[in-house]
N, C-alpha and C. Protein backbone atom coordinates (compact mmCIF):
# COMPACT_ATOMS: atom_id res chain seq x y z
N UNK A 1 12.19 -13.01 -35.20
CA UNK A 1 12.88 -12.73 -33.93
C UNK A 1 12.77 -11.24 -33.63
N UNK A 2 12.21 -10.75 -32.34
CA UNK A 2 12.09 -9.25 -32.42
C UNK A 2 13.49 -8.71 -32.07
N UNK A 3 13.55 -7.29 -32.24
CA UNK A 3 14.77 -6.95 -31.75
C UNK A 3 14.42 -5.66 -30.93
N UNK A 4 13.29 -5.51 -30.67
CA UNK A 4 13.29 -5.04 -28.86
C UNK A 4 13.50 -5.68 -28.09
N UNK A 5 14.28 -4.51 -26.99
CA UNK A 5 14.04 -5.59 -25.98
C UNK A 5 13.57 -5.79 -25.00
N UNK A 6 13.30 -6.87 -24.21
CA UNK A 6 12.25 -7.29 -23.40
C UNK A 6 11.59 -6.32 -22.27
N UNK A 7 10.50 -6.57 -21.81
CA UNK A 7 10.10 -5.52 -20.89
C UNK A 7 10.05 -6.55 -19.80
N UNK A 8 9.72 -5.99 -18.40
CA UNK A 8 9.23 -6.67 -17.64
C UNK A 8 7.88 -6.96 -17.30
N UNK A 9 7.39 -7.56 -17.14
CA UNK A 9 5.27 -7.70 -17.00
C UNK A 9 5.27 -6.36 -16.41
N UNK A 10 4.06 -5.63 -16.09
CA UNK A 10 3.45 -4.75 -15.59
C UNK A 10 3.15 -5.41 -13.92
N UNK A 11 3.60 -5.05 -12.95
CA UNK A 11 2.98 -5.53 -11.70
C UNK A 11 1.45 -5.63 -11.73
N UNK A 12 1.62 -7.04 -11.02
CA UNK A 12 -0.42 -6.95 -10.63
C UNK A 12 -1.27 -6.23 -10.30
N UNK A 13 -2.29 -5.82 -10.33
CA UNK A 13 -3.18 -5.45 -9.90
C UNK A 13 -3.62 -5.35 -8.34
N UNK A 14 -3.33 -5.29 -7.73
CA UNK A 14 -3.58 -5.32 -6.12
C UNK A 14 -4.52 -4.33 -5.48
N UNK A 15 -5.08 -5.33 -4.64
CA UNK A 15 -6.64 -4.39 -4.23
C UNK A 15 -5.70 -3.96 -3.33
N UNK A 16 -6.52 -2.43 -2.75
CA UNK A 16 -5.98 -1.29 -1.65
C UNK A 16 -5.77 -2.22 -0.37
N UNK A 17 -6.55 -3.07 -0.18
CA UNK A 17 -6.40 -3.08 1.09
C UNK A 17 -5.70 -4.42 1.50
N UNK A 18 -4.91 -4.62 0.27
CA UNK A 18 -3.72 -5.62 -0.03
C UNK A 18 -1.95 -5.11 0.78
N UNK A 19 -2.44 -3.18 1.00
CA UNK A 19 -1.57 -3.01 0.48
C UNK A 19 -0.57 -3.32 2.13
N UNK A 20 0.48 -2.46 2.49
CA UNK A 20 0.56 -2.88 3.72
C UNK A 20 0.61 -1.59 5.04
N UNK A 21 0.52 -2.06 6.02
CA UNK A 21 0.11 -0.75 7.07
C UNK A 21 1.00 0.35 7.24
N UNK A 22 0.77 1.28 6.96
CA UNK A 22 1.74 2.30 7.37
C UNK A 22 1.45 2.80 8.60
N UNK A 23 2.90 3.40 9.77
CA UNK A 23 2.57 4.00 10.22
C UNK A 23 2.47 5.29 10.46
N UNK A 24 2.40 5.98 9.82
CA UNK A 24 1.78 7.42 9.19
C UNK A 24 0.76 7.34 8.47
N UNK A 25 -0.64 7.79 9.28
CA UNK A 25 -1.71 8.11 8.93
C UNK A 25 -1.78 8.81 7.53
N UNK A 26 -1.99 7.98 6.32
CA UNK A 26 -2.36 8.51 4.83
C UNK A 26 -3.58 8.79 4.76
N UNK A 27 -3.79 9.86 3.62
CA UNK A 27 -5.70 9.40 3.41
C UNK A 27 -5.51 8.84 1.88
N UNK A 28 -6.34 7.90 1.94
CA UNK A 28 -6.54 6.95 1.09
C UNK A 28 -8.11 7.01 0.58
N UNK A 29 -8.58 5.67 -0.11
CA UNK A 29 -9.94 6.65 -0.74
C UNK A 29 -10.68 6.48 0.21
N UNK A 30 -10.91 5.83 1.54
CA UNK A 30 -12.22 5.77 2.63
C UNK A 30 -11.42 7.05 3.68
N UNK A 31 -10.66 7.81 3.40
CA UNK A 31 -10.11 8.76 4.65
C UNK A 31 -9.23 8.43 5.53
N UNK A 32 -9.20 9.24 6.59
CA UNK A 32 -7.90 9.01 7.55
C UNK A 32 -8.05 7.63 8.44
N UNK A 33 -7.25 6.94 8.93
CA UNK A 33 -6.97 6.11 9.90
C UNK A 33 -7.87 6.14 10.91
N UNK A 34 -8.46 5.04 11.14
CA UNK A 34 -8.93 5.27 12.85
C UNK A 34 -7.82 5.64 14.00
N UNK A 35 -8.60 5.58 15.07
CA UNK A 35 -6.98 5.34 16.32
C UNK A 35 -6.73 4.26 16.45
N UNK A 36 -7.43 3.29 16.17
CA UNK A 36 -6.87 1.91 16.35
C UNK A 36 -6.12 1.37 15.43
N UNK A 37 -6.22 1.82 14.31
CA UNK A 37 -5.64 1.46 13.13
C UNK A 37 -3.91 2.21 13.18
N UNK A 38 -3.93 3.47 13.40
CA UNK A 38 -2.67 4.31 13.97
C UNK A 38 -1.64 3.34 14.71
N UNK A 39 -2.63 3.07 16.07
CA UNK A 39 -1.78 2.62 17.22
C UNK A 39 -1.26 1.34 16.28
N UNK A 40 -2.21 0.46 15.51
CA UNK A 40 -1.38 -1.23 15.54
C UNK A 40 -0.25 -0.14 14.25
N UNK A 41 -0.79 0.54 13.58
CA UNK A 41 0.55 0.55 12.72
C UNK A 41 1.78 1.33 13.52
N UNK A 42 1.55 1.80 14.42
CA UNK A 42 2.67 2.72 15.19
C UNK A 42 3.22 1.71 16.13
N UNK A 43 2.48 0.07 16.15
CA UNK A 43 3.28 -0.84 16.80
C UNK A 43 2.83 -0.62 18.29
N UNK A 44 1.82 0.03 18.51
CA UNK A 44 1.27 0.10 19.70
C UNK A 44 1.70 1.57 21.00
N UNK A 45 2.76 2.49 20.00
CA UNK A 45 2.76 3.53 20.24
C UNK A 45 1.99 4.77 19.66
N UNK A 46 1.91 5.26 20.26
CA UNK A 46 1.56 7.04 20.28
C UNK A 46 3.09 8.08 18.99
């Protein structure tokens, strides 16, 4: 019977482009945001 104690799993593995949209332009490993990509994450604002 061990007497550590338990961990939780390690979260999955998730590809980048799993991840979800921000709207604030990050750079990530392909670079900045398009504008189209901006606008849907800004919800269609500026």
């Amino acid at each position: 019977m061990p007497t550590e104690p338990t961990t939780a799993a390690p979260p999955p593995n998730r590809p980048a482009w799993n991840a979800p949209t921000v709207a604030n332009p990050q750079v990530g490993r392909v670079g900045w945001l398009t504008p189209a990509q901006t606008w849907r994450a800004n919800g269609g604002k500026w």
